[in-house]
Protein backbone atom coordinates (compact mmCIF):
# COMPACT_ATOMS: atom_id res chain seq x y z
CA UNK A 1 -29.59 4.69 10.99
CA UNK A 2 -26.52 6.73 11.09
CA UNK A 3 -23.20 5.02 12.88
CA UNK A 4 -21.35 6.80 15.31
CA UNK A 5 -17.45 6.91 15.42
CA UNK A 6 -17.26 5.04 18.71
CA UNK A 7 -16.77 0.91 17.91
CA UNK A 8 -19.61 -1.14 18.92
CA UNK A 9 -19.72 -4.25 20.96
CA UNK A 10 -20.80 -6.92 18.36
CA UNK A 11 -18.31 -8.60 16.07
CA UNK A 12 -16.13 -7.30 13.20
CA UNK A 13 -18.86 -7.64 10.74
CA UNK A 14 -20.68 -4.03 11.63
CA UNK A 15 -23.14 -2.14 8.83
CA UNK A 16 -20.07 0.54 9.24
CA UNK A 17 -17.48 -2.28 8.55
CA UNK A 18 -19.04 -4.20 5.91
CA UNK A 19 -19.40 -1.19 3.49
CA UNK A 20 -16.32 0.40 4.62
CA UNK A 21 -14.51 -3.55 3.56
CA UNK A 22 -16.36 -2.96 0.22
CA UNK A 23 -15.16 0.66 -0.33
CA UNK A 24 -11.67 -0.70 0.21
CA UNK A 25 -11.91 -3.91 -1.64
CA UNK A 26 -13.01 -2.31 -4.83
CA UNK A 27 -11.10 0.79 -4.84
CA UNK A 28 -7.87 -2.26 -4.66
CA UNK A 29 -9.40 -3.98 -7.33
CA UNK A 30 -8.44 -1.02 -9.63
CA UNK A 31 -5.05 -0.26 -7.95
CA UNK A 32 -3.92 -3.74 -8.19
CA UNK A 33 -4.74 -3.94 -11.92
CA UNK A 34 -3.32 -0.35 -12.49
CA UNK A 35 0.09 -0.57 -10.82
CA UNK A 36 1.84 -2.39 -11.30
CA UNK A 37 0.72 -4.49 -14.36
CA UNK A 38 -1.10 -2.15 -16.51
CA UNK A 39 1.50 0.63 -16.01
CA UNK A 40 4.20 -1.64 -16.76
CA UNK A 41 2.65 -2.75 -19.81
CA UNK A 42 1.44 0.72 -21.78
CA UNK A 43 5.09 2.40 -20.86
CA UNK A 44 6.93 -0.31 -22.43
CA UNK A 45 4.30 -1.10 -25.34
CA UNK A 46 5.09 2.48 -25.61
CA UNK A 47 8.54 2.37 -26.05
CA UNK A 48 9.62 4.10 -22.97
CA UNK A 49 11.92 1.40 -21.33
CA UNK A 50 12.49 -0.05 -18.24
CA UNK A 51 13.83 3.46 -16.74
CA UNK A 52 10.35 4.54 -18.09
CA UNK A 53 8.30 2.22 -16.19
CA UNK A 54 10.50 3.41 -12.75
CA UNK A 55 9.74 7.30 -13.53
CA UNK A 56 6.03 6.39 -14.10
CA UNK A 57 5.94 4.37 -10.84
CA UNK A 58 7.81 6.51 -8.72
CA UNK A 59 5.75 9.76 -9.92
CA UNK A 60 3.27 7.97 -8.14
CA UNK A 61 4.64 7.04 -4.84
CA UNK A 62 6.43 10.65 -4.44
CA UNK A 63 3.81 12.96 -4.05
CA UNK A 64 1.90 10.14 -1.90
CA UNK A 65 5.13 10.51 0.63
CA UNK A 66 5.82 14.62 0.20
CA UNK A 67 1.99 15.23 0.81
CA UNK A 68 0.56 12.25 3.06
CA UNK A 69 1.36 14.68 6.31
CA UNK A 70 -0.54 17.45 4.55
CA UNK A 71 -3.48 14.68 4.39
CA UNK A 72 -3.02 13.99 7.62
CA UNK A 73 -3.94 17.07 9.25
CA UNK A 74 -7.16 17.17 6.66
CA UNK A 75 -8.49 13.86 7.80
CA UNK A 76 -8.18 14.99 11.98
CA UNK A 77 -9.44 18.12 10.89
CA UNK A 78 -12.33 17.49 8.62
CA UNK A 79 -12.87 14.09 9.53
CA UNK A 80 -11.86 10.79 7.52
CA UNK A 81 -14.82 9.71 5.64
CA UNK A 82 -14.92 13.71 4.07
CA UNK A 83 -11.78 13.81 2.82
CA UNK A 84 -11.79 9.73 1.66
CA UNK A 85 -14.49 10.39 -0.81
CA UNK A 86 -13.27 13.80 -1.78
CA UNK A 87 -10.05 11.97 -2.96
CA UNK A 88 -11.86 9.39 -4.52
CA UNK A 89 -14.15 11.75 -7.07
CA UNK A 90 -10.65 13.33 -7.16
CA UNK A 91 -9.83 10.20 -8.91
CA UNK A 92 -11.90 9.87 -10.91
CA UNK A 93 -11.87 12.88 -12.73
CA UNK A 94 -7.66 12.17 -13.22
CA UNK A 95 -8.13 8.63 -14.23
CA UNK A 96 -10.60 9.41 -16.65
CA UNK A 97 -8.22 11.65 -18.61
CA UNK A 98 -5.54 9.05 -18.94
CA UNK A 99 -8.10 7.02 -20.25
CA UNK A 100 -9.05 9.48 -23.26
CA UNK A 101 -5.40 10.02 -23.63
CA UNK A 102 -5.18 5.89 -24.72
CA UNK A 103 -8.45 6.17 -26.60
CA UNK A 104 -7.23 9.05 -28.64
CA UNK A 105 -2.99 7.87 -29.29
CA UNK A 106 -0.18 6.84 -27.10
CA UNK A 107 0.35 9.65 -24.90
CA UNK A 108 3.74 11.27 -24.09
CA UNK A 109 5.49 10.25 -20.78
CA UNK A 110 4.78 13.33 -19.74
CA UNK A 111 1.57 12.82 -19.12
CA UNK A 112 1.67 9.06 -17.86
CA UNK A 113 3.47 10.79 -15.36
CA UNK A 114 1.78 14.10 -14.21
CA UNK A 115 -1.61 12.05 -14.11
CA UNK A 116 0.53 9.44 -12.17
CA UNK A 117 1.36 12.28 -10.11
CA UNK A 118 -1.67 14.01 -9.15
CA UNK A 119 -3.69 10.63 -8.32
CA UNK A 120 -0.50 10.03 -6.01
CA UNK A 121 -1.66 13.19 -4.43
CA UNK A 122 -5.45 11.84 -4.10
CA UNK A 123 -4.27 8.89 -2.15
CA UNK A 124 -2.06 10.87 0.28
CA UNK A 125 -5.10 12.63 1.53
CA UNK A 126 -7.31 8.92 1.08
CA UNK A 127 -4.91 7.04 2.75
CA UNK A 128 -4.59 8.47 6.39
CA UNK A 129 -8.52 8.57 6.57
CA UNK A 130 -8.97 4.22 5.79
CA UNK A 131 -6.33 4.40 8.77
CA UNK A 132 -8.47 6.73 11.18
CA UNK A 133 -11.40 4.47 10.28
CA UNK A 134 -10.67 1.19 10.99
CA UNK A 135 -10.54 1.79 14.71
CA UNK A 136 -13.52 3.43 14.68
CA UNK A 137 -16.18 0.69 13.29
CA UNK A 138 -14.17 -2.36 14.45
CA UNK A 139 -13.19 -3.87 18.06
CA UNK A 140 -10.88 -6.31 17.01
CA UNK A 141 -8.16 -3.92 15.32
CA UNK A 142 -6.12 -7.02 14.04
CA UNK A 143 -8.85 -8.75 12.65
CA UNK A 144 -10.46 -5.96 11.10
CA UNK A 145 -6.72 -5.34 9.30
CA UNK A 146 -6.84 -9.17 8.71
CA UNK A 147 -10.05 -9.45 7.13
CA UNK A 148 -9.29 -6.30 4.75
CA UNK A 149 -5.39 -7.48 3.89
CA UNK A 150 -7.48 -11.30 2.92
CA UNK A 151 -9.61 -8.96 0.94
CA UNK A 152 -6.54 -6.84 -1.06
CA UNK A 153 -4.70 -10.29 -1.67
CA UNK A 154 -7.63 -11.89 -3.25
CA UNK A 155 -8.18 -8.94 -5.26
CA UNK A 156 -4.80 -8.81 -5.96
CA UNK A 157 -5.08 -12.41 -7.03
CA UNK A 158 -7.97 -11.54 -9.78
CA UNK A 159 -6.99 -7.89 -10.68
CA UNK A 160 -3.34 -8.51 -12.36
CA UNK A 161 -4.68 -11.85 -14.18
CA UNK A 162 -7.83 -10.27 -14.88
CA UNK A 163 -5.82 -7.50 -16.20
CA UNK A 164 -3.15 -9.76 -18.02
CA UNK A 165 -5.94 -11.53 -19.86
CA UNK A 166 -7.68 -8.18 -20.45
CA UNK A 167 -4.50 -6.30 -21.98
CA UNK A 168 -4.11 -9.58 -24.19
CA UNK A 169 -7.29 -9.18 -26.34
CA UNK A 170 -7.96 -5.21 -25.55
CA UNK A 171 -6.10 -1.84 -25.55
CA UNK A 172 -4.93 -0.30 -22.46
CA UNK A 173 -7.85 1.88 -22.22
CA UNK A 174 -10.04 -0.69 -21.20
CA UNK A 175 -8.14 -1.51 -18.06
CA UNK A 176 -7.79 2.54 -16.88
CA UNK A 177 -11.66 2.65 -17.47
CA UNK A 178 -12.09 0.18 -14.98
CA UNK A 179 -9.71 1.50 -12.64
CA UNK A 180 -11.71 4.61 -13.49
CA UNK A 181 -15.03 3.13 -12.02
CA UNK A 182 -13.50 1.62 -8.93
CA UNK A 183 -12.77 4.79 -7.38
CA UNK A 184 -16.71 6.14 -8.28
CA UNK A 185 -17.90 2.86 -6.60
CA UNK A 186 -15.87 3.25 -3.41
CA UNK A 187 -17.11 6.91 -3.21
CA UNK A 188 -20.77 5.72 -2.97
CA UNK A 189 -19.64 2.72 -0.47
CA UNK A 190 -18.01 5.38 1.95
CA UNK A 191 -21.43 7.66 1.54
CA UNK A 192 -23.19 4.54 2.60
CA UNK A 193 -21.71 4.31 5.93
CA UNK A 194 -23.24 7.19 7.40
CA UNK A 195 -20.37 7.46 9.93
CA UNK A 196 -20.84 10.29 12.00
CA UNK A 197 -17.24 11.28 13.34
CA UNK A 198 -17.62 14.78 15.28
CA UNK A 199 -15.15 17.67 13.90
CA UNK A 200 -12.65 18.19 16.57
CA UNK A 201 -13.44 21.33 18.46
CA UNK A 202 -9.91 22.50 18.64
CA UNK A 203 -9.34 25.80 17.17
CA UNK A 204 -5.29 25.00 16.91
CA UNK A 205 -4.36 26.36 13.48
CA UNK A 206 -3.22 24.14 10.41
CA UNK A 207 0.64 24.72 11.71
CA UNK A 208 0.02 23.72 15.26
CA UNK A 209 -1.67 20.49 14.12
CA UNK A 210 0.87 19.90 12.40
CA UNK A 211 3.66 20.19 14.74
CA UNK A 212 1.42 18.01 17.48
CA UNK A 213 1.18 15.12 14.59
CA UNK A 214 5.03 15.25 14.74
CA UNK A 215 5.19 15.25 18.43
CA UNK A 216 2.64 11.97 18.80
CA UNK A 217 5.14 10.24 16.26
CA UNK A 218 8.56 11.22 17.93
CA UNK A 219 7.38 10.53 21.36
CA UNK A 220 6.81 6.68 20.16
CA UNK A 221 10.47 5.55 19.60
CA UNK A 222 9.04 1.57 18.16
CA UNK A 223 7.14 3.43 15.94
CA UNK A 224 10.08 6.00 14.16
CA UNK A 225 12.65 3.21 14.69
CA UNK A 226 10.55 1.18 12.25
CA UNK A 227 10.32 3.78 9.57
CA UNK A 228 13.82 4.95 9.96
CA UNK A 229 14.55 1.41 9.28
CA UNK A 230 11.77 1.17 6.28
CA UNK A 231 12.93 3.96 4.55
CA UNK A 232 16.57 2.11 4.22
CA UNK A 233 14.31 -0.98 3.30
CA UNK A 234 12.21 0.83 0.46
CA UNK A 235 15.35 2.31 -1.02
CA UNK A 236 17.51 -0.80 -1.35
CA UNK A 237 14.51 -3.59 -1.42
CA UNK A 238 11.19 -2.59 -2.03
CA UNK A 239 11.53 0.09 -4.45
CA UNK A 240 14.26 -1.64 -6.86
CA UNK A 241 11.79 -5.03 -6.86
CA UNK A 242 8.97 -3.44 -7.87
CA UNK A 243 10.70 -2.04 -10.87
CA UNK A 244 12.55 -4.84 -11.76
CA UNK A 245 10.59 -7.65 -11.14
CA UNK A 246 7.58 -6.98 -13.65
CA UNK A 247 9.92 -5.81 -16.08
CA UNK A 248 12.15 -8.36 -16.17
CA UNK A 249 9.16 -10.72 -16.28
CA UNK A 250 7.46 -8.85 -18.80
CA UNK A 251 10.52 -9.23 -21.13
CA UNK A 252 11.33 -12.86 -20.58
CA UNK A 253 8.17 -14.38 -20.20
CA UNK A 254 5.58 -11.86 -21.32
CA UNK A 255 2.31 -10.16 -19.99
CA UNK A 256 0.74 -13.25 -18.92
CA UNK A 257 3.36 -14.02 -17.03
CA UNK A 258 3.21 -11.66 -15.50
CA UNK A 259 -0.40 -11.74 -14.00
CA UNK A 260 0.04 -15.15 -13.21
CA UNK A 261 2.91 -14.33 -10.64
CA UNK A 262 1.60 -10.96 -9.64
CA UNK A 263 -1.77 -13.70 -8.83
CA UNK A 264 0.78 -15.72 -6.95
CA UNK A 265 2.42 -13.29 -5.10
CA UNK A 266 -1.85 -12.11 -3.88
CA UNK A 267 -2.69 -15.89 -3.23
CA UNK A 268 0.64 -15.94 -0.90
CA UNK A 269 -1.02 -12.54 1.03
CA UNK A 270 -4.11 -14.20 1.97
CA UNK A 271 -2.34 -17.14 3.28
CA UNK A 272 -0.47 -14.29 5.30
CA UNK A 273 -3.48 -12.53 6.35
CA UNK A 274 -5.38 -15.22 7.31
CA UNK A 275 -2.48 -16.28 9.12
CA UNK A 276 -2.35 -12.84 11.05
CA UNK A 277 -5.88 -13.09 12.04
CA UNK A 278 -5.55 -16.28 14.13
CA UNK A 279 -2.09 -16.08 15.57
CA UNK A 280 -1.95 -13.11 18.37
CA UNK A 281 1.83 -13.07 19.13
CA UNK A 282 2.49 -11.34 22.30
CA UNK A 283 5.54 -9.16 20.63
CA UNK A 284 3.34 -8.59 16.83
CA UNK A 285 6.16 -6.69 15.51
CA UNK A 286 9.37 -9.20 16.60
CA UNK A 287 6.76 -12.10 14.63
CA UNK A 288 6.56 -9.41 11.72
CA UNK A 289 10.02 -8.83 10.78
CA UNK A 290 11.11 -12.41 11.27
CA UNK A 291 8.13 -13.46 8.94
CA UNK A 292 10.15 -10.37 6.30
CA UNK A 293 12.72 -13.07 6.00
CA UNK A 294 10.14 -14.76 3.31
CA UNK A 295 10.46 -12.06 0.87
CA UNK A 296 13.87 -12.76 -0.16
CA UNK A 297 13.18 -15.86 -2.33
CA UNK A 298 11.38 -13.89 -5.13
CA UNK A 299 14.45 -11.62 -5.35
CA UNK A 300 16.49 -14.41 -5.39
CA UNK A 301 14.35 -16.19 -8.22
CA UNK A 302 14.84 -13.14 -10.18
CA UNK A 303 18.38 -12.77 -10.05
CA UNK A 304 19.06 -16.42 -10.40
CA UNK A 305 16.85 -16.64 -13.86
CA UNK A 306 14.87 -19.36 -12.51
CA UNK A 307 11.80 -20.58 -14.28
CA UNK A 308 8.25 -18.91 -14.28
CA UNK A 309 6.90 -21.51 -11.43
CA UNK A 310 9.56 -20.88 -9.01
CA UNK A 311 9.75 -17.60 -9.70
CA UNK A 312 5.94 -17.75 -8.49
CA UNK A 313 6.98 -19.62 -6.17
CA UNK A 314 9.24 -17.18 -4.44
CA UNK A 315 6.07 -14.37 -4.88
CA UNK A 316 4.03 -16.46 -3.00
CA UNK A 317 6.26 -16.40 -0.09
CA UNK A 318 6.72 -12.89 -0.27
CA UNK A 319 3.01 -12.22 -0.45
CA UNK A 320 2.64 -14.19 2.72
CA UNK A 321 5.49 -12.61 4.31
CA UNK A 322 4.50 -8.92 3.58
CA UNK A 323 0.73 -9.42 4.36
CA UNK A 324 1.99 -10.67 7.95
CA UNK A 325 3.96 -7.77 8.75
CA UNK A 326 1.62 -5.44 7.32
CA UNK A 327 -0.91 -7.18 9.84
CA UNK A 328 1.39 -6.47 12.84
CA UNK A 329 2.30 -2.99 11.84
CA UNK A 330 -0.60 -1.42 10.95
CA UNK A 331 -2.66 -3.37 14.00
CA UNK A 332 0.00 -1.61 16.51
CA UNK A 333 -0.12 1.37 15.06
CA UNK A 334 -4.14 1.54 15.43
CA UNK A 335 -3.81 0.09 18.97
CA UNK A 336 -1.64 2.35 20.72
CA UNK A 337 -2.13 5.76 19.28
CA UNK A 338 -5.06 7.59 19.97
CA UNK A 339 -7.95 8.14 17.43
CA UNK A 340 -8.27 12.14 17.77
CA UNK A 341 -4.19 12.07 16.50
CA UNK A 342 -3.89 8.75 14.33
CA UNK A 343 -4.44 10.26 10.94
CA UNK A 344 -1.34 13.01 11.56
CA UNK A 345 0.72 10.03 12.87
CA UNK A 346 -0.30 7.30 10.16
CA UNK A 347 0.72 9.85 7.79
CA UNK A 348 3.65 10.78 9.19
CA UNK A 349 4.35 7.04 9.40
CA UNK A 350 3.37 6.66 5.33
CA UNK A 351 5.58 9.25 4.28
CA UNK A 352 8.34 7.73 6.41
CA UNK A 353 8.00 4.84 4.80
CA UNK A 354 7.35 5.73 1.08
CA UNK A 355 9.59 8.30 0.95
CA UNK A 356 12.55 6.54 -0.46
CA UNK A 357 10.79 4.16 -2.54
CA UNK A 358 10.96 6.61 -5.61
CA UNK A 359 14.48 6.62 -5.12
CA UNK A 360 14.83 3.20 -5.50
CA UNK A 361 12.56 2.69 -7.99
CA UNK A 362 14.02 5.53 -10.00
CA UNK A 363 17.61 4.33 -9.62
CA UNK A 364 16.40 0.55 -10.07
CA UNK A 365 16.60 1.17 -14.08
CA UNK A 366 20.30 2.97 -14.82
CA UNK A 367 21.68 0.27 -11.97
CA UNK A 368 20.76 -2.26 -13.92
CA UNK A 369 21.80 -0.97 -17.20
CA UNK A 370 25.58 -0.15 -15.57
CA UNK A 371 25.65 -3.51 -13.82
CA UNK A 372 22.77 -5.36 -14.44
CA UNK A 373 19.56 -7.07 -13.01
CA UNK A 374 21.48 -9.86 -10.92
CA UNK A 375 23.46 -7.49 -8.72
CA UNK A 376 20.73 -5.47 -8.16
CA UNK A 377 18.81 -8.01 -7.19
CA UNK A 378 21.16 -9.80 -5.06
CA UNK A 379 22.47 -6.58 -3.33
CA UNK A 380 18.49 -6.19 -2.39
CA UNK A 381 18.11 -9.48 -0.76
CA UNK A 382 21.14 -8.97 1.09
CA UNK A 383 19.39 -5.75 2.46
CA UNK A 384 16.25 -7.06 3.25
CA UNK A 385 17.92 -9.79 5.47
CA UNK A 386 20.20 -6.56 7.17
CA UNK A 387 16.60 -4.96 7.88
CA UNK A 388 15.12 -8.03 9.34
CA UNK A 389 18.55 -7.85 11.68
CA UNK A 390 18.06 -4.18 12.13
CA UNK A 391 14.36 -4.48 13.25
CA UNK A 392 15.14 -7.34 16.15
CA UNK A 393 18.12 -5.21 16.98
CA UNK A 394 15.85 -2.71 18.07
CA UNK A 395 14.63 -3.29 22.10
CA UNK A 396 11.52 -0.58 21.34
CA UNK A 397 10.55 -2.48 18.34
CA UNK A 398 11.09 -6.21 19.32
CA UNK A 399 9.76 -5.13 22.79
CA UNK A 400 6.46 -3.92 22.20
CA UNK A 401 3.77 -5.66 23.21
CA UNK A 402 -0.17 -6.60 21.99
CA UNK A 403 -3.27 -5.22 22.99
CA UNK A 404 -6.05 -7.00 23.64
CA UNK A 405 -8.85 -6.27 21.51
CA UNK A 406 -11.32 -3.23 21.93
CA UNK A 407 -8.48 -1.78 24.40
CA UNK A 408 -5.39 1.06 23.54
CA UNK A 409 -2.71 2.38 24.48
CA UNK A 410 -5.04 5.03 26.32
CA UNK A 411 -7.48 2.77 27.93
């Protein structure tokens, strides 16, 4: 039987769904014990510092943001499930070259960071098609993005300890040959859906696409508050955390750690999903940022020097926090705009959104060489609380309302 793209009547749990949910669960399994952990981990065993570990991170997340819109316009124009497993043989032609590099030396930064680079590109062009999709095979938009976020934070819980304990007793290769695999198993998952998505019969050229993508997103004013507002967020918070917190960790407490908190910080995310997928607030993205508040305790834990458990402590708030919002976000997002445009606007929303974070995780490193870890730290909590502020501030954002399931914004 072959699916179509229209979402059918019976429950989340579709043929389309379930192998879609696999595609994405395993493909995370590999990202969550690539980056951060595993990245971390060979730049410093390599002697490339703290600053090291920001460039490699950041190489990833820039040419996600600079070439997400570009991905966009694929996904709309080739539909999603195409271009999705395109990207991920993509990936696994990349990967497997950083994983020869390890099995033959330690490899030059250079080249942590051009393959860093290029599978950055891969998942701009992946990640507006798992956007276009979810509408498409589920009903219940916010319990479809439930039941997947459960998924990534119980991966998330098993990849970094699973990578921890692997790194422990086995070279870094190991863990990138794994990664490796994911990607080939969530090509043959996405194959297995059979979706059939109609090409659009527009003749519009690449350009004009393009500039309609733009209009959908400017014409929203919730939606480009929020990433005007997350792009101040990723710069000041996001990106300077996820620098500093697994190195810091790393150093004082070691790889082990590490996985154990990264594990924390996933168990708090499932709490938060499964927390997303029974509570329906009428105003999802007012209950969002006021649920943000939770991820200043693991900054705070950082910068105070407080022990391993309550500096797990603080992760598993912020998992819960982050998972909730990413609920509420993402479920609006997939709600209101409509499917024949959501890939040009989810990707005009990603690269919104990531487009700082290399800044932040770039700058993370020399900040806290010129004034250290603690100010950095406590100058991002103080920023993430001014973002909460900034989000209810906002009447479009705090205002907008929930759908009810199987309806949108366009009937």
């Amino acid at each position: 039987m072959i699916e179509t793209g229209t979402p059918p009547s019976k429950g989340v749990w579709t043929r389309a769904f379930t192998l879609f949910f696999a595609a994405r669960t395993v493909s995370i399994l590999g990202d969550q014990m690539l980056i951060p952990i595993t990245v971390t981990v060979a730049v410093l065993q390599a002697g490339y510092g703290v600053s090291g570990v920001g460039f490699a991170l950041a190489a990833h997340t820039a040419p996600l943001a600079a070439f997400v819109i570009l991905g966009g316009v694929l996904v709309d124009r080739l539909t999603p499930i195409r271009v999705m497993v395109a990207a991920d043989l993509a990936r696994v032609v990349i990967h497997a070259t950083l994983v020869l590099s390890f099995v033959l030396g330690t490899p030059d930064l250079w080249l942590i960071i051009t393959v860093m680079a290029l599978s950055g590109v891969c998942t701009a062009a992946f990640q507006p098609g798992y956007a276009s999709v979810i509408p498409r095979v589920a009903v219940d938009v916010q319990k479809a993005n439930a039941a997947i976020r459960v998924a990534e934070a119980l991966v998330a819980v098993a990849g970094p300890a699973a990578a921890g304990l692997i790194l422990s007793v086995a070279p870094v290769s190991v863990v990138l040959a794994i990664d490796t695999a994911t990607y080939a198993l969530s090509a043959v998952f996405l194959l297995l859906m059979r979706l059939r998505i109609p090409r659009p019969e527009s003749t519009a050229s690449f350009r004009r696409d393009l500039v309609q993508g733009w209009h959908e997103f400017r014409s929203r004013r919730w939606l480009w508050n929020v990433i005007v507002i997350y792009m101040l967020f990723q710069v000041t918070v996001n990106g300077p955390s996820l620098t500093l917190g697994p190195s810091l960790i790393t150093l004082d407490h070691g790889e082990r750690t590490l996985g154990f908190v990264m594990a924390t910080f996933g168990a708090g995310a499932v709490l938060g999903g499964l927390a997303a997928a029974r509570f329906r607030p009428r105003y999802p993205l007012r209950a969002g940022a006021i649920a943000m508040v939770g991820g200043a305790f693991s900054l705070l834990a950082l910068a105070l020097h407080l022990p391993p458990p309550l500096i797990a402590a603080g992760y598993l708030l912020h998992g819960v926090a982050g998972a909730f919002w990413l609920v509420m976000f993402h479920s609006s997002v997939q709600t209101h705009i409509p499917p024949d445009v959501l890939g040009r606007v989810h990707a005009y929303d990603v690269a919104g959104s990531l487009v700082m974070r290399p800044v932040g995780q770039t700058a993370a490193g020399p900040a806290a060489l010129w004034v250290g870890a603690a100010p950095v730290l406590f100058f991002s909590t103080a920023m993430l609380l001014v973002t909460v502020g900034l989000l209810l501030a906002a009447p479009a954002v705090r205002g907008l309302r929930n759908l009810r399931p199987g309806r949108s914004e366009i009937g």
